[in-house]
PDB file of N, CA and C in Angstrom:
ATOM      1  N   UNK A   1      70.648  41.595 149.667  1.00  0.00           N
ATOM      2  CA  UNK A   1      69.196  41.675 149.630  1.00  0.00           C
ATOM      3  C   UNK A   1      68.774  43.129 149.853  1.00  0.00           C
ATOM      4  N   UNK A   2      67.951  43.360 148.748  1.00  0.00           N
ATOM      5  CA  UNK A   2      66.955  45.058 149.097  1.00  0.00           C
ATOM      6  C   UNK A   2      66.052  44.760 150.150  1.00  0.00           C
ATOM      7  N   UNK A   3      66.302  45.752 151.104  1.00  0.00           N
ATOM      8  CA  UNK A   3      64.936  45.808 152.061  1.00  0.00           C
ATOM      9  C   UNK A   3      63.762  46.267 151.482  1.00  0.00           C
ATOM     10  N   UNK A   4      63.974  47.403 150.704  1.00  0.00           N
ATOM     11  CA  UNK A   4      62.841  47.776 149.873  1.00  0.00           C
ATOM     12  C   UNK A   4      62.205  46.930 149.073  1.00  0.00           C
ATOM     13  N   UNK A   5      63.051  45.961 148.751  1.00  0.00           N
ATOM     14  CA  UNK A   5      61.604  45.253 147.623  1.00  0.00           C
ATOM     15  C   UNK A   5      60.755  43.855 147.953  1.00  0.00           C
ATOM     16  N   UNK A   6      59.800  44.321 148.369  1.00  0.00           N
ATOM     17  CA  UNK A   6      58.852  43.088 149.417  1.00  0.00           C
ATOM     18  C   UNK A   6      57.866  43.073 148.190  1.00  0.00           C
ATOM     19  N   UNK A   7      57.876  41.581 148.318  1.00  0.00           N
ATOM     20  CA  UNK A   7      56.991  40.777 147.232  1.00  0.00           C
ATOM     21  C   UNK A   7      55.620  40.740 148.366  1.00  0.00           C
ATOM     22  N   UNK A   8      54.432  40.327 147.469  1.00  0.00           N
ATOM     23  CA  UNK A   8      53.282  39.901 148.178  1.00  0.00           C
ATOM     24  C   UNK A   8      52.396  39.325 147.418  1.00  0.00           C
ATOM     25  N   UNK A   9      51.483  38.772 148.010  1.00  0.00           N
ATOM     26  CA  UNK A   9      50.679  37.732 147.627  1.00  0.00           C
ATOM     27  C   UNK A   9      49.397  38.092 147.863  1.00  0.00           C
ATOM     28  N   UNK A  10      48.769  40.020 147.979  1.00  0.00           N
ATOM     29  CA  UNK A  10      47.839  40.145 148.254  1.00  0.00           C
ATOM     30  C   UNK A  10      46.537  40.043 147.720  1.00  0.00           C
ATOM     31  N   UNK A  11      46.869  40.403 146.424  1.00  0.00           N
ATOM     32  CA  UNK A  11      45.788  40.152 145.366  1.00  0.00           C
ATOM     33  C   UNK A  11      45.143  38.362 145.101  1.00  0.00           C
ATOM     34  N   UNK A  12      46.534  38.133 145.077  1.00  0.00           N
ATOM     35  CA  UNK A  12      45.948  36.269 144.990  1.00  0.00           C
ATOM     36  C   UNK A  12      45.310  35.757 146.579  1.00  0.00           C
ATOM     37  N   UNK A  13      45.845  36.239 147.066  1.00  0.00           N
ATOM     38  CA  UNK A  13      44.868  35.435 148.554  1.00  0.00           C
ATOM     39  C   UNK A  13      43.495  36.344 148.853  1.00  0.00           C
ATOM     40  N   UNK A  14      43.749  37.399 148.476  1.00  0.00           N
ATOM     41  CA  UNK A  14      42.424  38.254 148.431  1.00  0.00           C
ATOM     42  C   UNK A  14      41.036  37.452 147.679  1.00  0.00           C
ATOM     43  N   UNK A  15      41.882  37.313 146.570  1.00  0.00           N
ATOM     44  CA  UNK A  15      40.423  36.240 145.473  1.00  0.00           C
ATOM     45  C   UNK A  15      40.292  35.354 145.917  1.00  0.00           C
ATOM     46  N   UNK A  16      41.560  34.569 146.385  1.00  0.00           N
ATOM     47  CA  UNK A  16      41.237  33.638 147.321  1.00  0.00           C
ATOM     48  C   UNK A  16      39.772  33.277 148.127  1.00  0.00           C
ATOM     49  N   UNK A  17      39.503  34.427 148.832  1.00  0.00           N
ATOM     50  CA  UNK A  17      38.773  34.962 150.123  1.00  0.00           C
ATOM     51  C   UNK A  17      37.888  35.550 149.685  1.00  0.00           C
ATOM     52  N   UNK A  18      37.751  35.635 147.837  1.00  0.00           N
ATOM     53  CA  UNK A  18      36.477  36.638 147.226  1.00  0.00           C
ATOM     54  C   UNK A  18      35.956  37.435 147.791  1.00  0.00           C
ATOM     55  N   UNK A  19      37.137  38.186 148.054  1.00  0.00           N
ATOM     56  CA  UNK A  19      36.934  39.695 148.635  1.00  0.00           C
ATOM     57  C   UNK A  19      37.359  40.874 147.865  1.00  0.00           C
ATOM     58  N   UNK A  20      36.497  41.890 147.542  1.00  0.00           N
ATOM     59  CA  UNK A  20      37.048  43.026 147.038  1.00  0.00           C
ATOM     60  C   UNK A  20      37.835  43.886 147.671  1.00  0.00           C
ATOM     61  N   UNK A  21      38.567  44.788 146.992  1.00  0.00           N
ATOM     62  CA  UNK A  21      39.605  45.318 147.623  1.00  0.00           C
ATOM     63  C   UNK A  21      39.122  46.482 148.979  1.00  0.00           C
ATOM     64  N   UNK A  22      37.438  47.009 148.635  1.00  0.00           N
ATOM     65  CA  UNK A  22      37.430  47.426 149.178  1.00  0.00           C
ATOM     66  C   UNK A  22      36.446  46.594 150.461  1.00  0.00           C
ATOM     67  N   UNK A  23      36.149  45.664 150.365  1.00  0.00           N
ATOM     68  CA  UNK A  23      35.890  44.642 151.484  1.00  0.00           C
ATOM     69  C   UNK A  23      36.957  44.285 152.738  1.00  0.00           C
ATOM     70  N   UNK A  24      38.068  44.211 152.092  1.00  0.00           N
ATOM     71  CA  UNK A  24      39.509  43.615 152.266  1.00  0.00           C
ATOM     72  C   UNK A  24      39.458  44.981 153.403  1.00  0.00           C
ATOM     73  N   UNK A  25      39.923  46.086 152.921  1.00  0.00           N
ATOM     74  CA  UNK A  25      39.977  47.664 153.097  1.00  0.00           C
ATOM     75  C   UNK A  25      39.487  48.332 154.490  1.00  0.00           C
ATOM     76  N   UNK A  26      38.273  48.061 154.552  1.00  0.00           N
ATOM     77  CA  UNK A  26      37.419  47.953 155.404  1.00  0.00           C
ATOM     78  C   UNK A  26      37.204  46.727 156.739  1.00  0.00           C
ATOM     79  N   UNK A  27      37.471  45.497 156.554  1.00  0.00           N
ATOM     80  CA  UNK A  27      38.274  44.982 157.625  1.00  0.00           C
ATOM     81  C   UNK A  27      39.233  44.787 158.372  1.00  0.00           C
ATOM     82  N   UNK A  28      40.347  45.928 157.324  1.00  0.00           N
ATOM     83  CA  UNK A  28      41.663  46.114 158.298  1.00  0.00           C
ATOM     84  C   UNK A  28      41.485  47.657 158.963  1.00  0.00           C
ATOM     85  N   UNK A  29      40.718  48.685 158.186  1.00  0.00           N
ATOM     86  CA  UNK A  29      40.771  49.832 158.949  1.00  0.00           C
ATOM     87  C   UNK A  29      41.187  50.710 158.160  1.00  0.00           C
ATOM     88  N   UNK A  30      41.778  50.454 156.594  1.00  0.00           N
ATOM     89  CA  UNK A  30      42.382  51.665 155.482  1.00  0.00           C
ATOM     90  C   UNK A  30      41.883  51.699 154.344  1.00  0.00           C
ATOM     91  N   UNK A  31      42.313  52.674 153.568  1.00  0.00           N
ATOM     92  CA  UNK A  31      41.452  52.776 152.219  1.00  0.00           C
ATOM     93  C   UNK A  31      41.120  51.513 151.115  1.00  0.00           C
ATOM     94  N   UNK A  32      40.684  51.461 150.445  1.00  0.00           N
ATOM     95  CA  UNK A  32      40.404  50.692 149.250  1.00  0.00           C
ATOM     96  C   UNK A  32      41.679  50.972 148.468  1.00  0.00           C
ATOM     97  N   UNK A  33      42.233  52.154 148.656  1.00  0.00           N
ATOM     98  CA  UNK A  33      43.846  52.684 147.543  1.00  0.00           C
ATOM     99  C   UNK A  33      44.625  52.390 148.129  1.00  0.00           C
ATOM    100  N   UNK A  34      44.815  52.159 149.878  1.00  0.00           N
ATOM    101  CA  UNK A  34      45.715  51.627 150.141  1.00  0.00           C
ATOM    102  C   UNK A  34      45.526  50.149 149.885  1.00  0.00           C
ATOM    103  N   UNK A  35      45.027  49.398 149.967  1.00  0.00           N
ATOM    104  CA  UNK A  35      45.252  47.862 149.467  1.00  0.00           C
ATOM    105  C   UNK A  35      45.359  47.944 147.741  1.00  0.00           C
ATOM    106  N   UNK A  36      45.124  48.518 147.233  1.00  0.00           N
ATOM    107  CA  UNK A  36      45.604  48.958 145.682  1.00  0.00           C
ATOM    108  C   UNK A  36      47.547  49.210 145.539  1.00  0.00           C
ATOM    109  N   UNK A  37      47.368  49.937 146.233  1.00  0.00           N
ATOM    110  CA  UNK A  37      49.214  50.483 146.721  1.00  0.00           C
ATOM    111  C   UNK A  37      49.895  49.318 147.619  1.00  0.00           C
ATOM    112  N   UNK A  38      49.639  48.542 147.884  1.00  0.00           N
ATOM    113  CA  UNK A  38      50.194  47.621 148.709  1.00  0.00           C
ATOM    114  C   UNK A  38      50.252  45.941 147.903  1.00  0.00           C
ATOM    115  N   UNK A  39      48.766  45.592 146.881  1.00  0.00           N
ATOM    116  CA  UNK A  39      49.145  44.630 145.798  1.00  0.00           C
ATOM    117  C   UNK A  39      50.096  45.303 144.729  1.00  0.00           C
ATOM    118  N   UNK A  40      49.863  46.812 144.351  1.00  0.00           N
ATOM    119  CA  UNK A  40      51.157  47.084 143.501  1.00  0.00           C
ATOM    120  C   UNK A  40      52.741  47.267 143.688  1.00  0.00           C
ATOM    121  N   UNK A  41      52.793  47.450 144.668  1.00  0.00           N
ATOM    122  CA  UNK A  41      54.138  47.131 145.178  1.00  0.00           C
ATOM    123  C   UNK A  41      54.336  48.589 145.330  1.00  0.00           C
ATOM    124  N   UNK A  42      53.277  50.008 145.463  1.00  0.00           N
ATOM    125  CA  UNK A  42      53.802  51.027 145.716  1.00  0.00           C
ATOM    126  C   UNK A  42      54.129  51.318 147.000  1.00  0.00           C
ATOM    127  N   UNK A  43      53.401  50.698 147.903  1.00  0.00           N
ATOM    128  CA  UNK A  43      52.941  51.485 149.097  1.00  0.00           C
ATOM    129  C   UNK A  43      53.743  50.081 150.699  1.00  0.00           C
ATOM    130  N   UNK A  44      55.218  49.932 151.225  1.00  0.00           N
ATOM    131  CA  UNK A  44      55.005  49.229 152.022  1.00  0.00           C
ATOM    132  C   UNK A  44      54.773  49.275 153.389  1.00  0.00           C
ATOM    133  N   UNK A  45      53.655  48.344 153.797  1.00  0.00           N
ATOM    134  CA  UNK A  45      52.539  48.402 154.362  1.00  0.00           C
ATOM    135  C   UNK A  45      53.505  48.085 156.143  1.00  0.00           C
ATOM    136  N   UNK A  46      52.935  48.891 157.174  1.00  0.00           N
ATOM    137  CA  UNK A  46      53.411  48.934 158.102  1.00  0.00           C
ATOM    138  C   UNK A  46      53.584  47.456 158.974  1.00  0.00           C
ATOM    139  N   UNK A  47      54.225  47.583 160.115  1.00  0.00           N
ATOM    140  CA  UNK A  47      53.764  46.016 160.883  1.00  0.00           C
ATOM    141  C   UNK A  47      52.511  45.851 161.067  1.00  0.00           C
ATOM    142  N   UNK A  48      51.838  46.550 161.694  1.00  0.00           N
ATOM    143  CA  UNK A  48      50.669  46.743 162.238  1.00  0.00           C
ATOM    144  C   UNK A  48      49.403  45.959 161.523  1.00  0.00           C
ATOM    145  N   UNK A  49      49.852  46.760 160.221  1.00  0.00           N
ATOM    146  CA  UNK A  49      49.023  46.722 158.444  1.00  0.00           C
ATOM    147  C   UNK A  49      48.942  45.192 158.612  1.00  0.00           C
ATOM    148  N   UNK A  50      50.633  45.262 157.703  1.00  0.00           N
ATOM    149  CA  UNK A  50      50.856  43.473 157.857  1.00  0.00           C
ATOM    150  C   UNK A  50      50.231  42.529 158.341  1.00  0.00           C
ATOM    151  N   UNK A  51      50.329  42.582 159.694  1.00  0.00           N
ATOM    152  CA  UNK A  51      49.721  41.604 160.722  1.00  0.00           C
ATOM    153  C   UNK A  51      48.265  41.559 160.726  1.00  0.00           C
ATOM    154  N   UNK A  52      47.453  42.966 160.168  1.00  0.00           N
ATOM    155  CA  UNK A  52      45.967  42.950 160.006  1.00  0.00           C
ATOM    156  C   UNK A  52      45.579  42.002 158.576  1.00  0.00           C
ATOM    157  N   UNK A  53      46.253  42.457 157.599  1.00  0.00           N
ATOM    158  CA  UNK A  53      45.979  41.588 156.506  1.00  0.00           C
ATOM    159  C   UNK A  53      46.153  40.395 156.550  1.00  0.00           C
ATOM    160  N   UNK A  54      47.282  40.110 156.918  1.00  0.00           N
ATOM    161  CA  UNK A  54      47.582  38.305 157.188  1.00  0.00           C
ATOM    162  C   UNK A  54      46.269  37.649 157.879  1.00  0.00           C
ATOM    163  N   UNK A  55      45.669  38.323 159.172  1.00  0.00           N
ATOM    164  CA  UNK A  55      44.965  37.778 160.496  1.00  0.00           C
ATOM    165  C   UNK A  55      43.831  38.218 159.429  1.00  0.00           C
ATOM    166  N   UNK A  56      43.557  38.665 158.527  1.00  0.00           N
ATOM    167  CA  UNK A  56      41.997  38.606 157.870  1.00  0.00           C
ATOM    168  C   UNK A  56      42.084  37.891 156.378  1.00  0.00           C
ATOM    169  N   UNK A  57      43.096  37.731 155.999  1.00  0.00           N
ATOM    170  CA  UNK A  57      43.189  36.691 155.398  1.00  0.00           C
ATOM    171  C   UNK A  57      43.538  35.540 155.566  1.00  0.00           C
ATOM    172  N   UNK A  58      43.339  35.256 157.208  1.00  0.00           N
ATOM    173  CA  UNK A  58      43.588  33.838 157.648  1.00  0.00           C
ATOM    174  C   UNK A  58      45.378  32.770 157.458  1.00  0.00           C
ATOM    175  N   UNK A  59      46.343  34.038 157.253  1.00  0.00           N
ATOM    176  CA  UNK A  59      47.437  33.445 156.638  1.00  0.00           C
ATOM    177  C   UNK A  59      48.548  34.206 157.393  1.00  0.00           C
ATOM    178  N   UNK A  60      49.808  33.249 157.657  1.00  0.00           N
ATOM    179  CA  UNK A  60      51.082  33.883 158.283  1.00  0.00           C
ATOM    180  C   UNK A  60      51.318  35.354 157.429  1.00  0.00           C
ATOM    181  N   UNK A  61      51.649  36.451 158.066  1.00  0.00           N
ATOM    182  CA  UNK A  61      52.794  37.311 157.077  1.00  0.00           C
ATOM    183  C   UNK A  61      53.316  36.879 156.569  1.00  0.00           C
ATOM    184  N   UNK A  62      54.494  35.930 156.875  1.00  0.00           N
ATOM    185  CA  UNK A  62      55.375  35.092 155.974  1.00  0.00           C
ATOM    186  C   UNK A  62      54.623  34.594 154.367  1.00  0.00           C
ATOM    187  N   UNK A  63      53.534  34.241 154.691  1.00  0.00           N
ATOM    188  CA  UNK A  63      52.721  33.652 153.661  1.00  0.00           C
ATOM    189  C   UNK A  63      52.058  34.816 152.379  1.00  0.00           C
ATOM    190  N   UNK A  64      52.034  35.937 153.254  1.00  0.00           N
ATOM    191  CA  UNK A  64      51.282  37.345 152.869  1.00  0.00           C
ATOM    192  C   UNK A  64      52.647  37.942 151.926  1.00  0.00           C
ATOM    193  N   UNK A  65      53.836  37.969 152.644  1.00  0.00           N
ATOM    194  CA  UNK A  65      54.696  39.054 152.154  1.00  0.00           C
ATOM    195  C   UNK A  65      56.102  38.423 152.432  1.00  0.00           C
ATOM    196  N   UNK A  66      57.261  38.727 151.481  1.00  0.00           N
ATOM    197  CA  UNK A  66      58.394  38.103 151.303  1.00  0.00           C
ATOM    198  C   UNK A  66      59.022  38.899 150.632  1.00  0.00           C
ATOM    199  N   UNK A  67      60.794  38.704 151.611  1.00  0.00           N
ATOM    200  CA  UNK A  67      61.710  40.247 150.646  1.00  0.00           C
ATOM    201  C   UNK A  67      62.235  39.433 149.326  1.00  0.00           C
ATOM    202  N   UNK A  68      62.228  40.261 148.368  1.00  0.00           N
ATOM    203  CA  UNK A  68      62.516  39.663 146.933  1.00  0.00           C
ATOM    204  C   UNK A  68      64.350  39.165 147.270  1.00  0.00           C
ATOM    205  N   UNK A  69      64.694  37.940 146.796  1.00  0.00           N
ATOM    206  CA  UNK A  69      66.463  37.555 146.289  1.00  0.00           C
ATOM    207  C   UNK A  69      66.776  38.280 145.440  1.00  0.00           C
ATOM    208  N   UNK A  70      68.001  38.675 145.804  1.00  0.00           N
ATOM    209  CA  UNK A  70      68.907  39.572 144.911  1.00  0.00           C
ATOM    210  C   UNK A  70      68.926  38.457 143.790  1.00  0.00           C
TER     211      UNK A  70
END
């Protein structure tokens, strides 16, 4: 298994929550580009991050983010 390659589910639970990215952005504390960089798979997002997005999108990390199977 790559540690580097963490899947996520941010964009879909985001619409979920009909929230824009920069709505989203602004309730965790970081840019509108960082939640851009973090549904694209550029940017992975700290614990801290993690745990803010999950807790404002009402959903486990587990649920938020998952390391890709070889």
């Amino acid at each position: 298994m790559n540690p580097h390659i963490l899947n996520n589910r941010l964009k879909e639970l985001r619409a979920r929550n009909n929230l824009t990215q920069a709505q989203l952005a602004e309730a965790v504390g970081v840019t509108r580009k960082t939640i851009n960089t973090v549904e694209n798979r550029v940017f992975i997002p700290s614990t801290v991050l993690a745990l803010k997005l999950a807790k404002a999108l009402d959903v486990s990390v587990e649920e938020l983010f998952s390391l890709e199977e070889e």
